[in-house]
PDB file of N, CA and C in Angstrom:
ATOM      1  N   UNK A   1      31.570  -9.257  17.293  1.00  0.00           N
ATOM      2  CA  UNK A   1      30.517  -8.497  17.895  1.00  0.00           C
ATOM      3  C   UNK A   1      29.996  -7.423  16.946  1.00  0.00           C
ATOM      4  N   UNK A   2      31.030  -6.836  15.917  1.00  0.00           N
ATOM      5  CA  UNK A   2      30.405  -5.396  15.114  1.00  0.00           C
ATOM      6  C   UNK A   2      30.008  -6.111  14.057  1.00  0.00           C
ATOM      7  N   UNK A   3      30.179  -7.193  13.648  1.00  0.00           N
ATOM      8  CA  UNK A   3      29.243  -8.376  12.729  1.00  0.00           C
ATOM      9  C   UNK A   3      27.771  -8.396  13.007  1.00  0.00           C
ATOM     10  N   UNK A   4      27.530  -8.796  14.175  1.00  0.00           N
ATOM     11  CA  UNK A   4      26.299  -8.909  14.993  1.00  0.00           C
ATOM     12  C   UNK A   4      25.765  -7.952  15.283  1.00  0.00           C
ATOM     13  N   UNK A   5      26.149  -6.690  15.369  1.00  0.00           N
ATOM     14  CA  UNK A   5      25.200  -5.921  15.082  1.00  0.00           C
ATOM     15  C   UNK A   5      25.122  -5.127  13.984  1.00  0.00           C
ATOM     16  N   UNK A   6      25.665  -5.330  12.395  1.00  0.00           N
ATOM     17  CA  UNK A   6      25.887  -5.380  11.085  1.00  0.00           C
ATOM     18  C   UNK A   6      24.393  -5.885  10.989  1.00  0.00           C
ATOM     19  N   UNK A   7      24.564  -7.590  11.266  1.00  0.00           N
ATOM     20  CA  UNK A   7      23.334  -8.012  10.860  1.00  0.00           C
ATOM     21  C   UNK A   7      22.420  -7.808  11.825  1.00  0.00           C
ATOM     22  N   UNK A   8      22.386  -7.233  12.559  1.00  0.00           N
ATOM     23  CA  UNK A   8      20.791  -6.797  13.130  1.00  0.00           C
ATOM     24  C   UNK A   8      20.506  -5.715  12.500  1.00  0.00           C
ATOM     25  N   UNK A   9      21.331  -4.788  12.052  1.00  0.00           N
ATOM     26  CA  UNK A   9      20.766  -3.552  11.151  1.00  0.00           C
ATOM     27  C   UNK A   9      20.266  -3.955   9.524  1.00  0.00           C
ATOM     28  N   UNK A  10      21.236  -4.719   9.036  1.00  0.00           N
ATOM     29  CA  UNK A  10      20.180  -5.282   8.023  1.00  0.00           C
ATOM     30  C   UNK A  10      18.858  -5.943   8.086  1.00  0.00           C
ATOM     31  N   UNK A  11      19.212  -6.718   8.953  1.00  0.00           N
ATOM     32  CA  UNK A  11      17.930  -7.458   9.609  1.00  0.00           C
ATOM     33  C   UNK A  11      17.037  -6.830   9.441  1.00  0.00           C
ATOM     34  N   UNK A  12      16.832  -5.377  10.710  1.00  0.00           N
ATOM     35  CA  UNK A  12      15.828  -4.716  10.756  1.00  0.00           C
ATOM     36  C   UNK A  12      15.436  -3.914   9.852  1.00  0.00           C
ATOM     37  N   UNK A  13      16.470  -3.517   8.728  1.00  0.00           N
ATOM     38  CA  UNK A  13      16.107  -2.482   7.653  1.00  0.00           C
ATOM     39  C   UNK A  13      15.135  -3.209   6.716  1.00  0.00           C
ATOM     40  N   UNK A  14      15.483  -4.904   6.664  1.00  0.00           N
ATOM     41  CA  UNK A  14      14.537  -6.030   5.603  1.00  0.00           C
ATOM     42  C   UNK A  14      13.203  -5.828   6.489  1.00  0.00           C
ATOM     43  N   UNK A  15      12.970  -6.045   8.119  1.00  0.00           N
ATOM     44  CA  UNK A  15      12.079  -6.405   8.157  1.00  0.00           C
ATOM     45  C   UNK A  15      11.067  -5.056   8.062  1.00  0.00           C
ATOM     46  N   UNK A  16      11.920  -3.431   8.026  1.00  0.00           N
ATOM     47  CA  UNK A  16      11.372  -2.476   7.974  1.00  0.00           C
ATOM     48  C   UNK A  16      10.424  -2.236   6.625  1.00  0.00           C
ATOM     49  N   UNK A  17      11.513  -2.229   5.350  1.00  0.00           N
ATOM     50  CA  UNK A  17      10.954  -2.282   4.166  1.00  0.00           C
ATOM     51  C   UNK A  17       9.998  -3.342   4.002  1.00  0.00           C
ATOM     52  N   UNK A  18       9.744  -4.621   4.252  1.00  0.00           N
ATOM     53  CA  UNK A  18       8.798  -5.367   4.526  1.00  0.00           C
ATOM     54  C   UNK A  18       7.336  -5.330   5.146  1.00  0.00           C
ATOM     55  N   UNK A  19       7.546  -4.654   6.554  1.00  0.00           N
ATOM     56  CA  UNK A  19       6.463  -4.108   7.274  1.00  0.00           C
ATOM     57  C   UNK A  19       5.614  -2.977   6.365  1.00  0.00           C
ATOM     58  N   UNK A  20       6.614  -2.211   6.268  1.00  0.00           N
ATOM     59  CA  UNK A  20       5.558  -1.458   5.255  1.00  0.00           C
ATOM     60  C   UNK A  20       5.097  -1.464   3.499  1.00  0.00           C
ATOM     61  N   UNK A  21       5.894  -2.356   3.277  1.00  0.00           N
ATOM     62  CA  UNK A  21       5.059  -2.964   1.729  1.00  0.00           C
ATOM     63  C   UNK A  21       3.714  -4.077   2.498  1.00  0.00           C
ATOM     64  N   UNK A  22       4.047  -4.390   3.418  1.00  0.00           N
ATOM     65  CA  UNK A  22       2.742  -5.126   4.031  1.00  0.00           C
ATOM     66  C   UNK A  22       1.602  -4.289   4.375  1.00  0.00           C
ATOM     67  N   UNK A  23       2.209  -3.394   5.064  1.00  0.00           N
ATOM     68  CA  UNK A  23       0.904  -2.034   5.338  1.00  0.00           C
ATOM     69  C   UNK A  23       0.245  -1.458   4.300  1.00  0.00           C
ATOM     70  N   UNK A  24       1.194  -1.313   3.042  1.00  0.00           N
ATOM     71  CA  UNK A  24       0.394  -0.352   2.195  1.00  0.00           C
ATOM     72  C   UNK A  24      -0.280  -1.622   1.548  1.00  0.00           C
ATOM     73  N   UNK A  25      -0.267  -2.748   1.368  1.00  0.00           N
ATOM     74  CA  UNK A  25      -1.133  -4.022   0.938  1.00  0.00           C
ATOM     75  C   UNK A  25      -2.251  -3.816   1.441  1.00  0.00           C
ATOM     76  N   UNK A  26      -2.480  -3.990   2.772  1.00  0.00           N
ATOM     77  CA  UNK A  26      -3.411  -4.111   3.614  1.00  0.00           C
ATOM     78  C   UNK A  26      -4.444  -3.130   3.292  1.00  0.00           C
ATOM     79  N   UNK A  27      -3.703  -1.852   3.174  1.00  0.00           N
ATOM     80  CA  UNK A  27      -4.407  -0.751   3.200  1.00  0.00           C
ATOM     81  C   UNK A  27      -5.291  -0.674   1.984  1.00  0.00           C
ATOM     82  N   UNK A  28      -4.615  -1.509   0.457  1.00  0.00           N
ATOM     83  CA  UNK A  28      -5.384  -1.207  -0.409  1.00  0.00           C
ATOM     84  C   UNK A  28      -6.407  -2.283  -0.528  1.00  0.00           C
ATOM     85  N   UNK A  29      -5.992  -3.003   0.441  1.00  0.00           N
ATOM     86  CA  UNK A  29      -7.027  -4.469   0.544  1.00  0.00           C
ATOM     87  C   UNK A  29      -8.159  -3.594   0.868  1.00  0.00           C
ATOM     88  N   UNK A  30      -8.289  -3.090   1.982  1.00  0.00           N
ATOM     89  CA  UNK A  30      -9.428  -2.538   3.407  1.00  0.00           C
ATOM     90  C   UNK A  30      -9.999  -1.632   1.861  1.00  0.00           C
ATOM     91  N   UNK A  31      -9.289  -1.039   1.343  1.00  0.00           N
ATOM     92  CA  UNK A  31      -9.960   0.317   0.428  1.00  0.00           C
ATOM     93  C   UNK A  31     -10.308  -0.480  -0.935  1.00  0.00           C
ATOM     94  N   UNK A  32     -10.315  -1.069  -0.874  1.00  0.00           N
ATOM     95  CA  UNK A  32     -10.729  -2.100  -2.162  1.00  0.00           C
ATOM     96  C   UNK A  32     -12.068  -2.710  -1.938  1.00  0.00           C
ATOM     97  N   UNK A  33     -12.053  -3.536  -0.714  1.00  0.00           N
ATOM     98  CA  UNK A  33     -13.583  -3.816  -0.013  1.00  0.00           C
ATOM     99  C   UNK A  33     -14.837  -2.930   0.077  1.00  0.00           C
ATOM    100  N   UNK A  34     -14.206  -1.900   0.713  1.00  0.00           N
ATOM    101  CA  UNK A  34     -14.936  -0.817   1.146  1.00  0.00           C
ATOM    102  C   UNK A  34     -15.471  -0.022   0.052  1.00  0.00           C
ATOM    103  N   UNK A  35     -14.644  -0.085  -1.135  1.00  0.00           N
ATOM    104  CA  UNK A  35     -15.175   0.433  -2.608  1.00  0.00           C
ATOM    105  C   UNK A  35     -16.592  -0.482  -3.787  1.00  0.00           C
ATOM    106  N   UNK A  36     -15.876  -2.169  -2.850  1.00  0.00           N
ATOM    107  CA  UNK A  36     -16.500  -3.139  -3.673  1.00  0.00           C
ATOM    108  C   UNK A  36     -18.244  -2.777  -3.065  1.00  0.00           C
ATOM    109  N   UNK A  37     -17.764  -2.715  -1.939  1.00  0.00           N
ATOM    110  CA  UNK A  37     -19.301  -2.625  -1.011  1.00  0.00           C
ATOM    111  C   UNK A  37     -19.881  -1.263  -1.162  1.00  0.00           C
ATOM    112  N   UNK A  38     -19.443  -0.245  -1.772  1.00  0.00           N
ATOM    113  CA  UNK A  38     -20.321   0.669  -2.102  1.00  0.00           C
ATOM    114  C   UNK A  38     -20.711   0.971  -2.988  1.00  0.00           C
ATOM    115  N   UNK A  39     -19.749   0.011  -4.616  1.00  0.00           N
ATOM    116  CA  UNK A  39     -20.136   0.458  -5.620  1.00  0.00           C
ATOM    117  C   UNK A  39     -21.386  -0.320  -6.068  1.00  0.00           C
ATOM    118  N   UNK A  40     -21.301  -1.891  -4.912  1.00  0.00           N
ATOM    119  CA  UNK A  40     -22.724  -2.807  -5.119  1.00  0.00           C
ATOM    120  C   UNK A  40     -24.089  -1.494  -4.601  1.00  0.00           C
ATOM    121  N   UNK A  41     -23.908  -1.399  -3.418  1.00  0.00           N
ATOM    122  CA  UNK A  41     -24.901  -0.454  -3.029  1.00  0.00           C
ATOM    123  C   UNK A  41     -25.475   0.514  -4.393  1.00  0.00           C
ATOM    124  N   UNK A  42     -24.301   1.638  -4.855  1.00  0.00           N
ATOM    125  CA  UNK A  42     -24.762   2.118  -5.904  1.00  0.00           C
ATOM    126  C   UNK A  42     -25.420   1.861  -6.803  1.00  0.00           C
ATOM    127  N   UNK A  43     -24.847   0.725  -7.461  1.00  0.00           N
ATOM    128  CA  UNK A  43     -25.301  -0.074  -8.563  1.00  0.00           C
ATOM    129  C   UNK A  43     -26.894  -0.426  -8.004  1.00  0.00           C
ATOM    130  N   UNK A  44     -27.431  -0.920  -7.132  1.00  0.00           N
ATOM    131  CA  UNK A  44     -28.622  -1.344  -6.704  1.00  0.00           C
ATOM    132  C   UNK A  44     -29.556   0.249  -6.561  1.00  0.00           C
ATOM    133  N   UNK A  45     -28.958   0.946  -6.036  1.00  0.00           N
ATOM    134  CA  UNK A  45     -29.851   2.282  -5.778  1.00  0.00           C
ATOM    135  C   UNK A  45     -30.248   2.897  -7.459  1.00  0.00           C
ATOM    136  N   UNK A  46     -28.864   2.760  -8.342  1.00  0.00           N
ATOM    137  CA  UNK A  46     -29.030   3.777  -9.393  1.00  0.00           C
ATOM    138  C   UNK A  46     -29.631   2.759 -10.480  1.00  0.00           C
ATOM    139  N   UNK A  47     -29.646   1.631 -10.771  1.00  0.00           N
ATOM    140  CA  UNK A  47     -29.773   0.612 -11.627  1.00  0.00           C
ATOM    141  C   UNK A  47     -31.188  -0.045 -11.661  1.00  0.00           C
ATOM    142  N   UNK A  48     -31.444  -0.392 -10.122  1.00  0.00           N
ATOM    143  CA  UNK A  48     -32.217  -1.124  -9.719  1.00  0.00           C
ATOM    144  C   UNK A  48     -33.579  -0.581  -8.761  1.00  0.00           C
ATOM    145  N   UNK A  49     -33.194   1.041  -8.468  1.00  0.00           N
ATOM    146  CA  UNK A  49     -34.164   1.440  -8.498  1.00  0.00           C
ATOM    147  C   UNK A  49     -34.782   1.559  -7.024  1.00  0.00           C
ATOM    148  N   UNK A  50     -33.431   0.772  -5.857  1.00  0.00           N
ATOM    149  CA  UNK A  50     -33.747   0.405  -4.378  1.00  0.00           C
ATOM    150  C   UNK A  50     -33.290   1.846  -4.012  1.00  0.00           C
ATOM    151  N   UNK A  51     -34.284   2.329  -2.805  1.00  0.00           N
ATOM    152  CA  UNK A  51     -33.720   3.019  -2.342  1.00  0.00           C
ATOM    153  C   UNK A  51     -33.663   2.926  -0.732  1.00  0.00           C
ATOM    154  N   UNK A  52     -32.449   3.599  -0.385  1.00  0.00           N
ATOM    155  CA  UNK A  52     -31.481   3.083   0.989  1.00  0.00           C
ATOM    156  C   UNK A  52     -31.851   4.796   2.047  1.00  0.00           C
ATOM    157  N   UNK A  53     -32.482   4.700   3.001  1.00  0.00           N
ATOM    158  CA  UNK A  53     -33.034   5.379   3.296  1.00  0.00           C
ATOM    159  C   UNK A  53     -31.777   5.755   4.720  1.00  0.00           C
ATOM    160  N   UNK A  54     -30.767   5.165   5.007  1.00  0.00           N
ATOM    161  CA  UNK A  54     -29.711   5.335   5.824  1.00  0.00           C
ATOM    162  C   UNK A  54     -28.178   6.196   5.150  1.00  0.00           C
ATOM    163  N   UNK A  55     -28.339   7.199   6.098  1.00  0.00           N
ATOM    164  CA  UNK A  55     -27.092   8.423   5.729  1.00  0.00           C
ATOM    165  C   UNK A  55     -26.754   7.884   5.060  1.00  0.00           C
ATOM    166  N   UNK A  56     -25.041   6.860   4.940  1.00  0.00           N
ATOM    167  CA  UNK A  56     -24.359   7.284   4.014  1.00  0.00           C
ATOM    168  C   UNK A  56     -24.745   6.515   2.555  1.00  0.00           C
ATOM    169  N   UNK A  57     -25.669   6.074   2.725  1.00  0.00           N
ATOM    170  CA  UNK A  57     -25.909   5.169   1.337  1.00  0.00           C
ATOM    171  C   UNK A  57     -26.665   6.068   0.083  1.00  0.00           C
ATOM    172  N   UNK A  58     -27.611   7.260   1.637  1.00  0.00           N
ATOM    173  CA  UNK A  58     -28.568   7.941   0.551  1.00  0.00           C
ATOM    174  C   UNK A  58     -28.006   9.055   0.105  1.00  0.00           C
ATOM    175  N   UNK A  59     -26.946   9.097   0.368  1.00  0.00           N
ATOM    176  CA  UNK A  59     -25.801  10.206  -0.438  1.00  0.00           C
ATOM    177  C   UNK A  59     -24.740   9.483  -1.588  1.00  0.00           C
ATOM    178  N   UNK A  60     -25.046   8.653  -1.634  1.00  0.00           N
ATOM    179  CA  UNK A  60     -24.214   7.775  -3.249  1.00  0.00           C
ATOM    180  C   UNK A  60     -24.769   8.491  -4.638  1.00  0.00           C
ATOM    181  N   UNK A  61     -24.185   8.991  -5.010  1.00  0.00           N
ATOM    182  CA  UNK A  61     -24.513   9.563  -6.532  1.00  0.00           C
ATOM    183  C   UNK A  61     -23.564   9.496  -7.655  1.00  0.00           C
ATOM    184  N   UNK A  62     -23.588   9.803  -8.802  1.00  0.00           N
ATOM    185  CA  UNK A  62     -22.773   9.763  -9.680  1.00  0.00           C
ATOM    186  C   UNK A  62     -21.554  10.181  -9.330  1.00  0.00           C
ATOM    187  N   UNK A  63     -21.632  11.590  -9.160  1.00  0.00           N
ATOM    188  CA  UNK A  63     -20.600  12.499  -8.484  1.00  0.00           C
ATOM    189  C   UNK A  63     -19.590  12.096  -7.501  1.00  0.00           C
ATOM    190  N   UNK A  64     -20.184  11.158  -6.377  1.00  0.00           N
ATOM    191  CA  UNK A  64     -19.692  10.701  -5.336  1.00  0.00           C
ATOM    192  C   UNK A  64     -18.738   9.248  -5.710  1.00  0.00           C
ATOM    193  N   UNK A  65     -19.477   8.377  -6.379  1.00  0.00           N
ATOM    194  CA  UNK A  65     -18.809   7.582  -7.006  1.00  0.00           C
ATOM    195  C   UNK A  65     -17.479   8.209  -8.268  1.00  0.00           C
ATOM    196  N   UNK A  66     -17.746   8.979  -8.948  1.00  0.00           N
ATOM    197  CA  UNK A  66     -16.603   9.572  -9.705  1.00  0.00           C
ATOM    198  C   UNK A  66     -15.391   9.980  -9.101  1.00  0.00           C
ATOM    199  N   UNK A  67     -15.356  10.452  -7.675  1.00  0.00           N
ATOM    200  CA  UNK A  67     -14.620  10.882  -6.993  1.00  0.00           C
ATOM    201  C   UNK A  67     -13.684  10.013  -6.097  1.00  0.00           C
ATOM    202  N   UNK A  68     -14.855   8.674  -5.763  1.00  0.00           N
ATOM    203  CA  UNK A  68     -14.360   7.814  -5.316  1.00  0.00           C
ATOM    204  C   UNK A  68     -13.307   6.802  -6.080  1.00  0.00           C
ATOM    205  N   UNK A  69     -13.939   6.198  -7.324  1.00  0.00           N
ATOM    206  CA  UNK A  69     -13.592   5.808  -8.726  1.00  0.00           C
ATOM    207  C   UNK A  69     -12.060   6.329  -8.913  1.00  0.00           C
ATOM    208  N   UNK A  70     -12.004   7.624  -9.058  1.00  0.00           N
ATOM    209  CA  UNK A  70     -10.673   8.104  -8.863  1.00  0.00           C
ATOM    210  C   UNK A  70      -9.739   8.061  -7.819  1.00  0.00           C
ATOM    211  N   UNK A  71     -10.010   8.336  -6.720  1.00  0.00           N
ATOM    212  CA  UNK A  71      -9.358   8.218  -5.712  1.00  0.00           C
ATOM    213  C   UNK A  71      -8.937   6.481  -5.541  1.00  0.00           C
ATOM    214  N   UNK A  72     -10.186   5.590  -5.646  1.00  0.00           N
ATOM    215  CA  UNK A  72      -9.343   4.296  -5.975  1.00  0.00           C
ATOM    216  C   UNK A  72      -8.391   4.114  -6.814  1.00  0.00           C
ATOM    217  N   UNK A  73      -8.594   4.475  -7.721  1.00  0.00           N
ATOM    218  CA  UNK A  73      -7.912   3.950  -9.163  1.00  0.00           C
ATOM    219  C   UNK A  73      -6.193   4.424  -9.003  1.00  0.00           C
ATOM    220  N   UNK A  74      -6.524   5.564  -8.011  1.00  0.00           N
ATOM    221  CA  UNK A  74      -4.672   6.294  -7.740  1.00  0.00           C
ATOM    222  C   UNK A  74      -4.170   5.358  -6.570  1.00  0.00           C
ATOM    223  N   UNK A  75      -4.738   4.782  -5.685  1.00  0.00           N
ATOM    224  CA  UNK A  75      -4.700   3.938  -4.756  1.00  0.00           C
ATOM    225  C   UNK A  75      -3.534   2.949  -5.841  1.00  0.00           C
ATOM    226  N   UNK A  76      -5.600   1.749  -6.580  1.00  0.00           N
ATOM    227  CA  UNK A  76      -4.244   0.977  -7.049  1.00  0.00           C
ATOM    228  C   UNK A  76      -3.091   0.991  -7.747  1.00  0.00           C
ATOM    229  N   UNK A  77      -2.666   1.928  -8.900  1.00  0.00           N
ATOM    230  CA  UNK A  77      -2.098   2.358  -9.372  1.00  0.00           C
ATOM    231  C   UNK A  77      -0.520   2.547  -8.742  1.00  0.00           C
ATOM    232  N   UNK A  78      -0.756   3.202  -7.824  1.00  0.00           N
ATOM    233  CA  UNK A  78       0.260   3.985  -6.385  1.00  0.00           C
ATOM    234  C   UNK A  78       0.439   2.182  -6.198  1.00  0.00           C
ATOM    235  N   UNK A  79      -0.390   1.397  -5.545  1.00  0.00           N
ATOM    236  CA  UNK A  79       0.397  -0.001  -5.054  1.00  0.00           C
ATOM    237  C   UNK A  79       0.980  -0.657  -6.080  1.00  0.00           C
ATOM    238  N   UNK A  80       0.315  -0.693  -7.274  1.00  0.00           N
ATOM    239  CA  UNK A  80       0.815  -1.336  -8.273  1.00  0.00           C
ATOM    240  C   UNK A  80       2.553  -1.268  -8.790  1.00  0.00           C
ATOM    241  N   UNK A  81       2.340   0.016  -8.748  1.00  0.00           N
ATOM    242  CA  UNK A  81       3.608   0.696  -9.596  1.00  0.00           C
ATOM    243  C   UNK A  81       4.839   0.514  -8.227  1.00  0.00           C
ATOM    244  N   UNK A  82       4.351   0.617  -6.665  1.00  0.00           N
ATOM    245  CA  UNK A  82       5.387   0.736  -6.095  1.00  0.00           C
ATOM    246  C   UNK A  82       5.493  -0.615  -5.644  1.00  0.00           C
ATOM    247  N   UNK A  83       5.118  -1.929  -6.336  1.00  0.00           N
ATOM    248  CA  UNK A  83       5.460  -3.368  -5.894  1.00  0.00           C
ATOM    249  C   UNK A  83       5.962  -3.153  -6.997  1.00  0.00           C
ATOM    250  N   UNK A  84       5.976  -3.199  -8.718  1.00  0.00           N
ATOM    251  CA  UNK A  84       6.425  -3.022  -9.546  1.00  0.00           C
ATOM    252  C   UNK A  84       7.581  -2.802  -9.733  1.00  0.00           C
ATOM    253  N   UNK A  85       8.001  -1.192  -9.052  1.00  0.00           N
ATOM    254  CA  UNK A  85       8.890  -0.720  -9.427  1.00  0.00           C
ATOM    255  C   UNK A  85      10.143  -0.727  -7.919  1.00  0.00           C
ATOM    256  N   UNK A  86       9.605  -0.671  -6.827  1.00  0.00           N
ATOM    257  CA  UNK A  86       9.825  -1.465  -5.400  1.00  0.00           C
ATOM    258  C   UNK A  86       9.917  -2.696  -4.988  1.00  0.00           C
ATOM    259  N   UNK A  87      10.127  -3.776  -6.069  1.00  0.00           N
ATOM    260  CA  UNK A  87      10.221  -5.129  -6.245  1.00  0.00           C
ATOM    261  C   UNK A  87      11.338  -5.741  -5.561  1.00  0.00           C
ATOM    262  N   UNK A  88      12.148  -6.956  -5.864  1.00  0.00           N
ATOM    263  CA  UNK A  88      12.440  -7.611  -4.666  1.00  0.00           C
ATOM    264  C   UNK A  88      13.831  -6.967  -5.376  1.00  0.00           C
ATOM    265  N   UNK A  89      14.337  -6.993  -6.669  1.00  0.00           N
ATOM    266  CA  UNK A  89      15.144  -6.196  -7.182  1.00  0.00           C
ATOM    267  C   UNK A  89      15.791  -5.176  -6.767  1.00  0.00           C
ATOM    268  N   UNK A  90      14.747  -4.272  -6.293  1.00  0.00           N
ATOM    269  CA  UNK A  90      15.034  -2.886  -5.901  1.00  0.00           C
ATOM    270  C   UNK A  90      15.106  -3.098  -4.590  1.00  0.00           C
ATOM    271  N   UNK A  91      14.645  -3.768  -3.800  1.00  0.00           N
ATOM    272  CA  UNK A  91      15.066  -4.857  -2.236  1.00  0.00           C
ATOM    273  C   UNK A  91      16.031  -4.305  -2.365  1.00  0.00           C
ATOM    274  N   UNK A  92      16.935  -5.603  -2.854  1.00  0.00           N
ATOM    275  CA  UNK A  92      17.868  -6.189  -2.856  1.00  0.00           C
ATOM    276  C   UNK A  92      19.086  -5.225  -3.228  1.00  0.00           C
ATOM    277  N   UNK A  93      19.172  -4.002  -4.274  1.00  0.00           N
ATOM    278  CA  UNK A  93      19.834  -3.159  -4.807  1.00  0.00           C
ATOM    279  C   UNK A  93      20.091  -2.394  -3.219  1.00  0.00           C
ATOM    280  N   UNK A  94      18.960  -1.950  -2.383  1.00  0.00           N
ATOM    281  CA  UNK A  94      18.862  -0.988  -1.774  1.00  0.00           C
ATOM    282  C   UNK A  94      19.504  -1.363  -0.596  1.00  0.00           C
ATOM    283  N   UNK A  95      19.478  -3.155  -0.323  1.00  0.00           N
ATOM    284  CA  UNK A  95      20.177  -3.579   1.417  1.00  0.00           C
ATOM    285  C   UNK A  95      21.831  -3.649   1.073  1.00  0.00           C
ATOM    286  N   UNK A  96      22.213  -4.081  -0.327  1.00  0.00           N
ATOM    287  CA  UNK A  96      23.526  -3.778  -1.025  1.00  0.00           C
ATOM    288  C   UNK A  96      24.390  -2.698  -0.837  1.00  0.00           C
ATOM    289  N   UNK A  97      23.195  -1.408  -0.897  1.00  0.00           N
ATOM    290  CA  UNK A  97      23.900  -0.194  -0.712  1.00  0.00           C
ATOM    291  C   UNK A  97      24.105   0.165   0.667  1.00  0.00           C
ATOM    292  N   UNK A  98      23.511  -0.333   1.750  1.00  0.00           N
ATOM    293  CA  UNK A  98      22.782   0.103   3.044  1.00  0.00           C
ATOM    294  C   UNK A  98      24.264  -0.478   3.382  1.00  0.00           C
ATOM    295  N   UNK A  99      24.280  -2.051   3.523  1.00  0.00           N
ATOM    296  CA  UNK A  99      25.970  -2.274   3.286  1.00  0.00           C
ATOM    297  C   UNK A  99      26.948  -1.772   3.701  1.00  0.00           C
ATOM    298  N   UNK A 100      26.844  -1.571   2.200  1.00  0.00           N
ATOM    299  CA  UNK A 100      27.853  -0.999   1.832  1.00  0.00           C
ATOM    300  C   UNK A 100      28.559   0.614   2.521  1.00  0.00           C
ATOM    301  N   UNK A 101      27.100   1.465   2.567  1.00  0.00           N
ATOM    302  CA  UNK A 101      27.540   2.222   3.722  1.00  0.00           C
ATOM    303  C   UNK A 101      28.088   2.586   4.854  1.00  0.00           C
ATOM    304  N   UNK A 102      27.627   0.748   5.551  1.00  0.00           N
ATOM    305  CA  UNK A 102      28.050   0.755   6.869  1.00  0.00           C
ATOM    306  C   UNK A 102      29.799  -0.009   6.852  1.00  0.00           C
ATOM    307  N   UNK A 103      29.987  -0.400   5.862  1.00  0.00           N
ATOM    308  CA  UNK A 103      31.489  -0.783   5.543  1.00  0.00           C
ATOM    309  C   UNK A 103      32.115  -0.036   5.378  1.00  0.00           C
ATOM    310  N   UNK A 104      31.439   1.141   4.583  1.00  0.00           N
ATOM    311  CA  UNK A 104      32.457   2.145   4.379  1.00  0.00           C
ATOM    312  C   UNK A 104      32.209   3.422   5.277  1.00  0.00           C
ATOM    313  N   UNK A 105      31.750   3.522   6.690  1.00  0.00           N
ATOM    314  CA  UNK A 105      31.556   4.394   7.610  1.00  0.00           C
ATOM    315  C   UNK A 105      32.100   3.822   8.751  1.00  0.00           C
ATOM    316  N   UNK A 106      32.596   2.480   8.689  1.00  0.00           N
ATOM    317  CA  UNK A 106      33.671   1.873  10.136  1.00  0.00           C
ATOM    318  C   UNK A 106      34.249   2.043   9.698  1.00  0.00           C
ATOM    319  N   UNK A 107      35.415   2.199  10.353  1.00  0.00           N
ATOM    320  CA  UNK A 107      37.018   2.554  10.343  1.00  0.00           C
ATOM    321  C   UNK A 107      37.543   1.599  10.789  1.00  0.00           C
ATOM    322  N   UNK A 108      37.374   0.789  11.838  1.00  0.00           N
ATOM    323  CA  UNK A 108      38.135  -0.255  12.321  1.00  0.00           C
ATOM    324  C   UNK A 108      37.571  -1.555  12.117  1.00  0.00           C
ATOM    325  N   UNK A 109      38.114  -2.324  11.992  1.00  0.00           N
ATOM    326  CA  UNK A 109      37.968  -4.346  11.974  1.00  0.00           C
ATOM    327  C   UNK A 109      38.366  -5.122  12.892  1.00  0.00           C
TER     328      UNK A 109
END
């Protein structure tokens, strides 16, 4: 029985760390789109000379894009580095230790 619920705590700690390497995916998916689709807009207003006569488009400027530009770029960076360096490796190191904790915090068998 203290087996069984051993592995439901690993269980849930995999499917925890999981859920949220999925979330922060998602998240840079949604902010990736949302960048692709404004930097087209830009590009057409500043390049091409269209102009977009609806709020948030007619506030796109250099400035606004620079800010944005950055704020993406730490985005991907931030996902990059923490699949990178948060890899299945570091998984795997981390449910080892989790473990190992709980082996060595029962007292009885």
């Amino acid at each position: 029985m203290i087996e069984i619920n051993q592995n439901s705590y690993e269980e849930n700690q995999v499917f925890e760390i999981a859920r949220k390497k999925v979330q922060k995916l998602k998240s840079f998916y949604i902010h990736f789109f949302i960048y692709a689709i404004g930097l087209t807009f830009f590009i057409l207003k500043e390049y091409f000379e269209i102009s977009f006569n609806i709020f948030p488009l007619n506030q796109l400027n250099f400035f606004v894009m620079a800010i944005w530009t950055t704020a993406f770029l730490i985005t991907l960076v931030d996902t990059v580095v923490s699949f990178a360096v948060f890899g299945k490796k570091w998984e795997d190191r981390k449910l080892e230790s989790i473990m190992n904790a709980n082996n060595k915090t029962q007292k009885w068998k």
